[in-house]
PDB file of N, CA and C in Angstrom:
ATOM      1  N   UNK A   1      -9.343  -4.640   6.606  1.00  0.00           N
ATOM      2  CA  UNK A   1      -8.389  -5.389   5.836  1.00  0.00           C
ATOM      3  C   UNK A   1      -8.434  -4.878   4.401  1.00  0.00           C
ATOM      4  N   UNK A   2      -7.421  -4.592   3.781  1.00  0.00           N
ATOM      5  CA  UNK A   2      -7.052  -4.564   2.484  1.00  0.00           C
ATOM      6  C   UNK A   2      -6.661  -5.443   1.552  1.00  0.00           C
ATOM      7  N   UNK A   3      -7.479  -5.284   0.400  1.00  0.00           N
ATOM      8  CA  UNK A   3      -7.593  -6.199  -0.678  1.00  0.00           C
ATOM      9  C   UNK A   3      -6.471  -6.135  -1.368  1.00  0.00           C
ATOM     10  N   UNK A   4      -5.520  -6.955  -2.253  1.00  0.00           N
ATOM     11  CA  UNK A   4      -3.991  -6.908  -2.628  1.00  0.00           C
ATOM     12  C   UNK A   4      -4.330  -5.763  -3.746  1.00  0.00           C
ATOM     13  N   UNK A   5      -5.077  -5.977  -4.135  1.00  0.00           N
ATOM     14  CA  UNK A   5      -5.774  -4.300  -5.286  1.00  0.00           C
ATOM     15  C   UNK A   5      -5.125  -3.049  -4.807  1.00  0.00           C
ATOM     16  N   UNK A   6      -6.155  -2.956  -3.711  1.00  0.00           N
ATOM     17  CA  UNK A   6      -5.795  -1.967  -2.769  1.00  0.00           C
ATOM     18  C   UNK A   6      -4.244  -1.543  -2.050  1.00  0.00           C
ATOM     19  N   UNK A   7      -4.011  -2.505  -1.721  1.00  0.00           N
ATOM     20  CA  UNK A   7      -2.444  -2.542  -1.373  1.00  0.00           C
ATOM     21  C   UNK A   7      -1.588  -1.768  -2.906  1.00  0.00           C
ATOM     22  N   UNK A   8      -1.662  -2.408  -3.549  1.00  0.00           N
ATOM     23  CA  UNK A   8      -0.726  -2.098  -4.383  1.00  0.00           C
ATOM     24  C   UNK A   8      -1.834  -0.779  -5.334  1.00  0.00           C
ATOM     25  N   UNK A   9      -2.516  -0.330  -5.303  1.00  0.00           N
ATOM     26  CA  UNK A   9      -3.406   1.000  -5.542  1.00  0.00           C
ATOM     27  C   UNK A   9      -2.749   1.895  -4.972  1.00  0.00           C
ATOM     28  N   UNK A  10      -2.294   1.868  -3.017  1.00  0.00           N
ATOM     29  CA  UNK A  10      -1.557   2.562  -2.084  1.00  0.00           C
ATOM     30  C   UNK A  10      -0.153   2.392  -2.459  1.00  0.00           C
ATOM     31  N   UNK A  11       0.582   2.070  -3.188  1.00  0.00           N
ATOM     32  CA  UNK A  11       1.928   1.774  -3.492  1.00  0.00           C
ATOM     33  C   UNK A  11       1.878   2.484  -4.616  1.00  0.00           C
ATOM     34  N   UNK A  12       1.281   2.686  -5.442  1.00  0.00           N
ATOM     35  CA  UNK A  12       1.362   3.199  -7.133  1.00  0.00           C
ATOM     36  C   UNK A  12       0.744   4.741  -6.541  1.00  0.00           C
ATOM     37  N   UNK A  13      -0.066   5.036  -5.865  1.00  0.00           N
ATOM     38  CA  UNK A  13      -0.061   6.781  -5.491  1.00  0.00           C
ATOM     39  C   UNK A  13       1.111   7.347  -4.796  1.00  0.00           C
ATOM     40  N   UNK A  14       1.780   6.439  -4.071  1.00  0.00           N
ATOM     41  CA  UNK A  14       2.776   6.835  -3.633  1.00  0.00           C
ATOM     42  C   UNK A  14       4.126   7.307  -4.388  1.00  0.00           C
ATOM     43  N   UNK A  15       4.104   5.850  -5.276  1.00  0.00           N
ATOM     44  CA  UNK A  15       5.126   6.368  -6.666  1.00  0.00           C
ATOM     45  C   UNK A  15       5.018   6.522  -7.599  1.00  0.00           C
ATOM     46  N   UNK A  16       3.831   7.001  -8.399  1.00  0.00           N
ATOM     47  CA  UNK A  16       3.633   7.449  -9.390  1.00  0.00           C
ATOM     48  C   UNK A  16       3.320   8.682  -9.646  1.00  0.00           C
ATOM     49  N   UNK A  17       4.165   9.115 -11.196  1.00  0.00           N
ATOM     50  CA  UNK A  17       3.172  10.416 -10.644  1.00  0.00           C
ATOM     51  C   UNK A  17       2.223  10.950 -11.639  1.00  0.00           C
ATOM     52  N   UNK A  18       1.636   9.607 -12.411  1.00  0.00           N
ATOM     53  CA  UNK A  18       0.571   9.588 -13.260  1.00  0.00           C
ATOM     54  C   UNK A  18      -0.189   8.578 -12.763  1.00  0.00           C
ATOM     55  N   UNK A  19      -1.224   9.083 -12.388  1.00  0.00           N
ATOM     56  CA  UNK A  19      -2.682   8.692 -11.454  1.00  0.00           C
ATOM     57  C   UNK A  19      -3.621   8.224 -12.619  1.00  0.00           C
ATOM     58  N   UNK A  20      -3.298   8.096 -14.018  1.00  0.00           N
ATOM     59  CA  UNK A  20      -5.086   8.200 -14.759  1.00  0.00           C
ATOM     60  C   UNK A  20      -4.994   6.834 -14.583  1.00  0.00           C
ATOM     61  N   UNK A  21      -3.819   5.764 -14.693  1.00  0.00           N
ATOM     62  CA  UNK A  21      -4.817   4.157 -14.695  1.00  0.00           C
ATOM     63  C   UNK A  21      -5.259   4.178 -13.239  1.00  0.00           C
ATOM     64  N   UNK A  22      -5.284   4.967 -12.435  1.00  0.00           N
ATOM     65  CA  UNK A  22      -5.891   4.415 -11.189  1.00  0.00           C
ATOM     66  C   UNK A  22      -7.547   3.616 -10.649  1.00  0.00           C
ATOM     67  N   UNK A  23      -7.544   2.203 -10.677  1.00  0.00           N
ATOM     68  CA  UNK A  23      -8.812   2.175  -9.928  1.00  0.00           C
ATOM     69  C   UNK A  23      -9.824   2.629  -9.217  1.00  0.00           C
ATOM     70  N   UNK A  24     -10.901   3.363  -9.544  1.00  0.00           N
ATOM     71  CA  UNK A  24     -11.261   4.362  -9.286  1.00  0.00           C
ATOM     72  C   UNK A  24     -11.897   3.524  -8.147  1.00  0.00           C
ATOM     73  N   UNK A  25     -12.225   2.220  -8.128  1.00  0.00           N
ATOM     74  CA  UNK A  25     -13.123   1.783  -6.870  1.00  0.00           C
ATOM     75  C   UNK A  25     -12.092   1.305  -5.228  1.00  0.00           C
ATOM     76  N   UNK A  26     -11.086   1.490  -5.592  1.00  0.00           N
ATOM     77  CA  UNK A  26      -9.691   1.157  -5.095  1.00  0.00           C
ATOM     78  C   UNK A  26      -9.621   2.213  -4.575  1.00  0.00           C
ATOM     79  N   UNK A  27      -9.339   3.308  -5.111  1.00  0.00           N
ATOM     80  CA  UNK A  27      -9.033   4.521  -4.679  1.00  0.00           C
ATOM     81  C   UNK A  27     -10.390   5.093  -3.648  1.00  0.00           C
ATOM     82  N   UNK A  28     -11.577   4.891  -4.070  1.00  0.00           N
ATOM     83  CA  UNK A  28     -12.797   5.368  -3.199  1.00  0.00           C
ATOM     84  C   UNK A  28     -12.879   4.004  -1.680  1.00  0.00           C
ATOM     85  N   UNK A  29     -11.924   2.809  -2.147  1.00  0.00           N
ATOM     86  CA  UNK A  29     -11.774   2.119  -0.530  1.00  0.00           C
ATOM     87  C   UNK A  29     -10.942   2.874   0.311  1.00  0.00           C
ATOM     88  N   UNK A  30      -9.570   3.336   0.016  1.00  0.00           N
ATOM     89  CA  UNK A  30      -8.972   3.707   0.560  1.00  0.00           C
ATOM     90  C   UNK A  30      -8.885   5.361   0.893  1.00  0.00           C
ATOM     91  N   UNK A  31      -9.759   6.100   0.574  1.00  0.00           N
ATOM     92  CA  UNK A  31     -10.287   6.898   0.972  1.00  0.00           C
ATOM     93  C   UNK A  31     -11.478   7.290   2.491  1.00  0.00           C
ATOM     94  N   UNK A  32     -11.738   5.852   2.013  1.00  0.00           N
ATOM     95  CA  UNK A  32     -12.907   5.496   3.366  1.00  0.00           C
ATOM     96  C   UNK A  32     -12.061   5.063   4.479  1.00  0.00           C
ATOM     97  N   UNK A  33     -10.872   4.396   4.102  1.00  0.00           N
ATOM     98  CA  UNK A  33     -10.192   3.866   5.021  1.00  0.00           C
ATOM     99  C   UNK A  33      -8.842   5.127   5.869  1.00  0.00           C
ATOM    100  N   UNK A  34      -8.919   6.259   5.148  1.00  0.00           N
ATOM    101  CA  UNK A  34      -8.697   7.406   5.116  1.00  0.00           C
ATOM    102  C   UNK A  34      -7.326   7.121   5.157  1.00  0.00           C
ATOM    103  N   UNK A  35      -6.459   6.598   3.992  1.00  0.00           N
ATOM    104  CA  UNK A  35      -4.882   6.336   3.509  1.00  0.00           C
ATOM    105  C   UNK A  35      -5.103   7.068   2.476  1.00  0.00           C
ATOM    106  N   UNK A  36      -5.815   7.374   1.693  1.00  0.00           N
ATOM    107  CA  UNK A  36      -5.387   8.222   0.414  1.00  0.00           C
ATOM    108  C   UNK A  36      -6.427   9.482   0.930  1.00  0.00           C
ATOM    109  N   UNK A  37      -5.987  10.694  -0.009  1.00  0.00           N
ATOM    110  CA  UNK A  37      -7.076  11.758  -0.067  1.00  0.00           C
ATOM    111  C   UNK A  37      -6.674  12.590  -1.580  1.00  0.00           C
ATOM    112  N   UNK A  38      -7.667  13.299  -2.068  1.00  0.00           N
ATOM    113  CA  UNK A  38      -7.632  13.833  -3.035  1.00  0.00           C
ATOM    114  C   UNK A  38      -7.087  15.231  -2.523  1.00  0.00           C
ATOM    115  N   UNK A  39      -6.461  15.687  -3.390  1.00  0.00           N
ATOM    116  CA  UNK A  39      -5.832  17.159  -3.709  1.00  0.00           C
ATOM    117  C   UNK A  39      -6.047  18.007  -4.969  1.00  0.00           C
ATOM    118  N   UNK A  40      -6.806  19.114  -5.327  1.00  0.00           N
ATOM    119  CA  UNK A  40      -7.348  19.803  -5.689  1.00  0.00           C
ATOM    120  C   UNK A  40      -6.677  20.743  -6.392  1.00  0.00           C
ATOM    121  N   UNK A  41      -6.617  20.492  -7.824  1.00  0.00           N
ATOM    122  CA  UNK A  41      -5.403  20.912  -8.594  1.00  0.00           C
ATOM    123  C   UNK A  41      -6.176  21.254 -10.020  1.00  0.00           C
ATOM    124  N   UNK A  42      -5.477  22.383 -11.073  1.00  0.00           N
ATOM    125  CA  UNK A  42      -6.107  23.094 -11.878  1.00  0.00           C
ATOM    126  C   UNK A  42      -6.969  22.034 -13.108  1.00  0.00           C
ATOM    127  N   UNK A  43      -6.248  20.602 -13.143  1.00  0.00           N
ATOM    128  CA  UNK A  43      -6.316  19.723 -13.971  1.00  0.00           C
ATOM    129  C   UNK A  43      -7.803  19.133 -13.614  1.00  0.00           C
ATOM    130  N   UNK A  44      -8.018  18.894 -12.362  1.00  0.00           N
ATOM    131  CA  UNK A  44      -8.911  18.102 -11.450  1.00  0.00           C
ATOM    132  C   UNK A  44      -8.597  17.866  -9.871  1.00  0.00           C
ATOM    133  N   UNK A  45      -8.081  16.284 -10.132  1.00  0.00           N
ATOM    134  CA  UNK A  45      -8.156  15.764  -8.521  1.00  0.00           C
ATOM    135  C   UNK A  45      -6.863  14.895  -8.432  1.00  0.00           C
ATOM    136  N   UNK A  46      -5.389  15.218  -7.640  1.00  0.00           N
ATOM    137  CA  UNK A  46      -4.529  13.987  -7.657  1.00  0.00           C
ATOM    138  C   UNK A  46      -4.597  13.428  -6.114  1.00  0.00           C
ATOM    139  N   UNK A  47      -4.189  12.186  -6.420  1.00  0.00           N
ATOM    140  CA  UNK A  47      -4.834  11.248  -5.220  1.00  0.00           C
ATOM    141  C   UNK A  47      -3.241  11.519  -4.461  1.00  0.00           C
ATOM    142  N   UNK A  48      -3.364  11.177  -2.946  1.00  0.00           N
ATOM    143  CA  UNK A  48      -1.926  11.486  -2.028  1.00  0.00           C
ATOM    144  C   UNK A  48      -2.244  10.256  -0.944  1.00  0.00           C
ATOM    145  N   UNK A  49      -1.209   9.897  -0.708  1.00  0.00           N
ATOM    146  CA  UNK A  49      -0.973   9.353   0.484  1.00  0.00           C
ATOM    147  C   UNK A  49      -0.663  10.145   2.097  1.00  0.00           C
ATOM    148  N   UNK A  50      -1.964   9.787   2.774  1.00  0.00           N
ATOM    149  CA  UNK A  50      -2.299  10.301   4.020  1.00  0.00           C
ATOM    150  C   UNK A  50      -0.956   9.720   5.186  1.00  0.00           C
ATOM    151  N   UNK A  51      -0.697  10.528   6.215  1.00  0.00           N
ATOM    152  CA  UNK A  51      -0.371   9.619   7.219  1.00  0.00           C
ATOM    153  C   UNK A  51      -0.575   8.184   7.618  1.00  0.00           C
ATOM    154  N   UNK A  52      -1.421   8.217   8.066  1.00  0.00           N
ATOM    155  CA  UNK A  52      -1.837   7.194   8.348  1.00  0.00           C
ATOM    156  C   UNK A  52      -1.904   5.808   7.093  1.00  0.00           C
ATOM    157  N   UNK A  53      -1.590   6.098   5.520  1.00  0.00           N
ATOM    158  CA  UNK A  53      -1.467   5.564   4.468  1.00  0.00           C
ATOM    159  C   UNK A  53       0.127   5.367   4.393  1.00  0.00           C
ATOM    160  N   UNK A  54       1.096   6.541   4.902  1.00  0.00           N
ATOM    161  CA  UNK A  54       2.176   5.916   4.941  1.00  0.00           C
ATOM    162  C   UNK A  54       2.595   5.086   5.929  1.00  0.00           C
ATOM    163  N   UNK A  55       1.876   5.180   7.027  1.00  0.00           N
ATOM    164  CA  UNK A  55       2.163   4.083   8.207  1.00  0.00           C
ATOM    165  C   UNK A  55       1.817   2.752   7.740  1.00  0.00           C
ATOM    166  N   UNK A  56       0.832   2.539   6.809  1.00  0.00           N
ATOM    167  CA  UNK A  56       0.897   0.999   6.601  1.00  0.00           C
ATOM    168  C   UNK A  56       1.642   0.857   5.517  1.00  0.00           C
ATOM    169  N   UNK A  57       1.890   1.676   4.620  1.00  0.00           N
ATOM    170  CA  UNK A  57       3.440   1.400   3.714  1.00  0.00           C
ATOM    171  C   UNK A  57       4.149   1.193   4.397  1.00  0.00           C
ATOM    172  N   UNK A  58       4.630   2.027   5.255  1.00  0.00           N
ATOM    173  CA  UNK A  58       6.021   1.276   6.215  1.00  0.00           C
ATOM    174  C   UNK A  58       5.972  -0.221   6.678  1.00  0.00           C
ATOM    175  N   UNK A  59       4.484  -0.224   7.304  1.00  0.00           N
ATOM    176  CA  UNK A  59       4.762  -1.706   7.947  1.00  0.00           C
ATOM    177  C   UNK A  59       4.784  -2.638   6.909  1.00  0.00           C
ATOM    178  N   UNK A  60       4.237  -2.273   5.967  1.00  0.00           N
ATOM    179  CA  UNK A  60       4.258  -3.313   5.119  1.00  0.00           C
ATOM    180  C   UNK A  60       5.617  -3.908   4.108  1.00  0.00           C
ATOM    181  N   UNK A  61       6.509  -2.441   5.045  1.00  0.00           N
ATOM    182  CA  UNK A  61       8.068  -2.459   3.812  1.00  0.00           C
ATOM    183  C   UNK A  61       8.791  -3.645   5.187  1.00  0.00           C
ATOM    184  N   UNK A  62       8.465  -3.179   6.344  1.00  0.00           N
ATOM    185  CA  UNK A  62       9.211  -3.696   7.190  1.00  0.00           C
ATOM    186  C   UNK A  62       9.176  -5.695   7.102  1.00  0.00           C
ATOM    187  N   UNK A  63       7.907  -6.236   6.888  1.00  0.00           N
ATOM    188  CA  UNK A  63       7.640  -7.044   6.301  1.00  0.00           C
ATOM    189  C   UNK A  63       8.049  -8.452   5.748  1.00  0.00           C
ATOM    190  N   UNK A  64       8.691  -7.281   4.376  1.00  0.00           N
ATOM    191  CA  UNK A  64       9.025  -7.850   3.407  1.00  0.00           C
ATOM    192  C   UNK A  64      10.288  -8.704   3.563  1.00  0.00           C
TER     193      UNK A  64
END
């Protein structure tokens, strides 16, 4: 289960495309939960939404 943090942590990587306010402990749940993953870029690290991270965006649009 995901914490509303988290939820909306997975909503703001999806549309943002400035990552620095990101929750860094938010971002290391949903990593475990394997919806986000890091991508490896000259700057550092930008966070992405996995498959399986957009499947619960969807359900969660369907939802609403």
């Amino acid at each position: 289960m995901l914490s509303p943090h988290e939820v909306a942590t997975l909503m703001l990587v999806q549309g943002a495309s400035d990552h620095t306010e990101l929750d860094r402990a938010d971002l290391k749940a949903l990593r475990e939960h394997q919806l986000v993953n890091l991508e490896d870029i000259a700057s550092g690290h930008r966070p992405y939404v996995t498959s399986k991270g957009g499947a619960v965006l969807e359900a969660i649009a369907r939802i609403r």
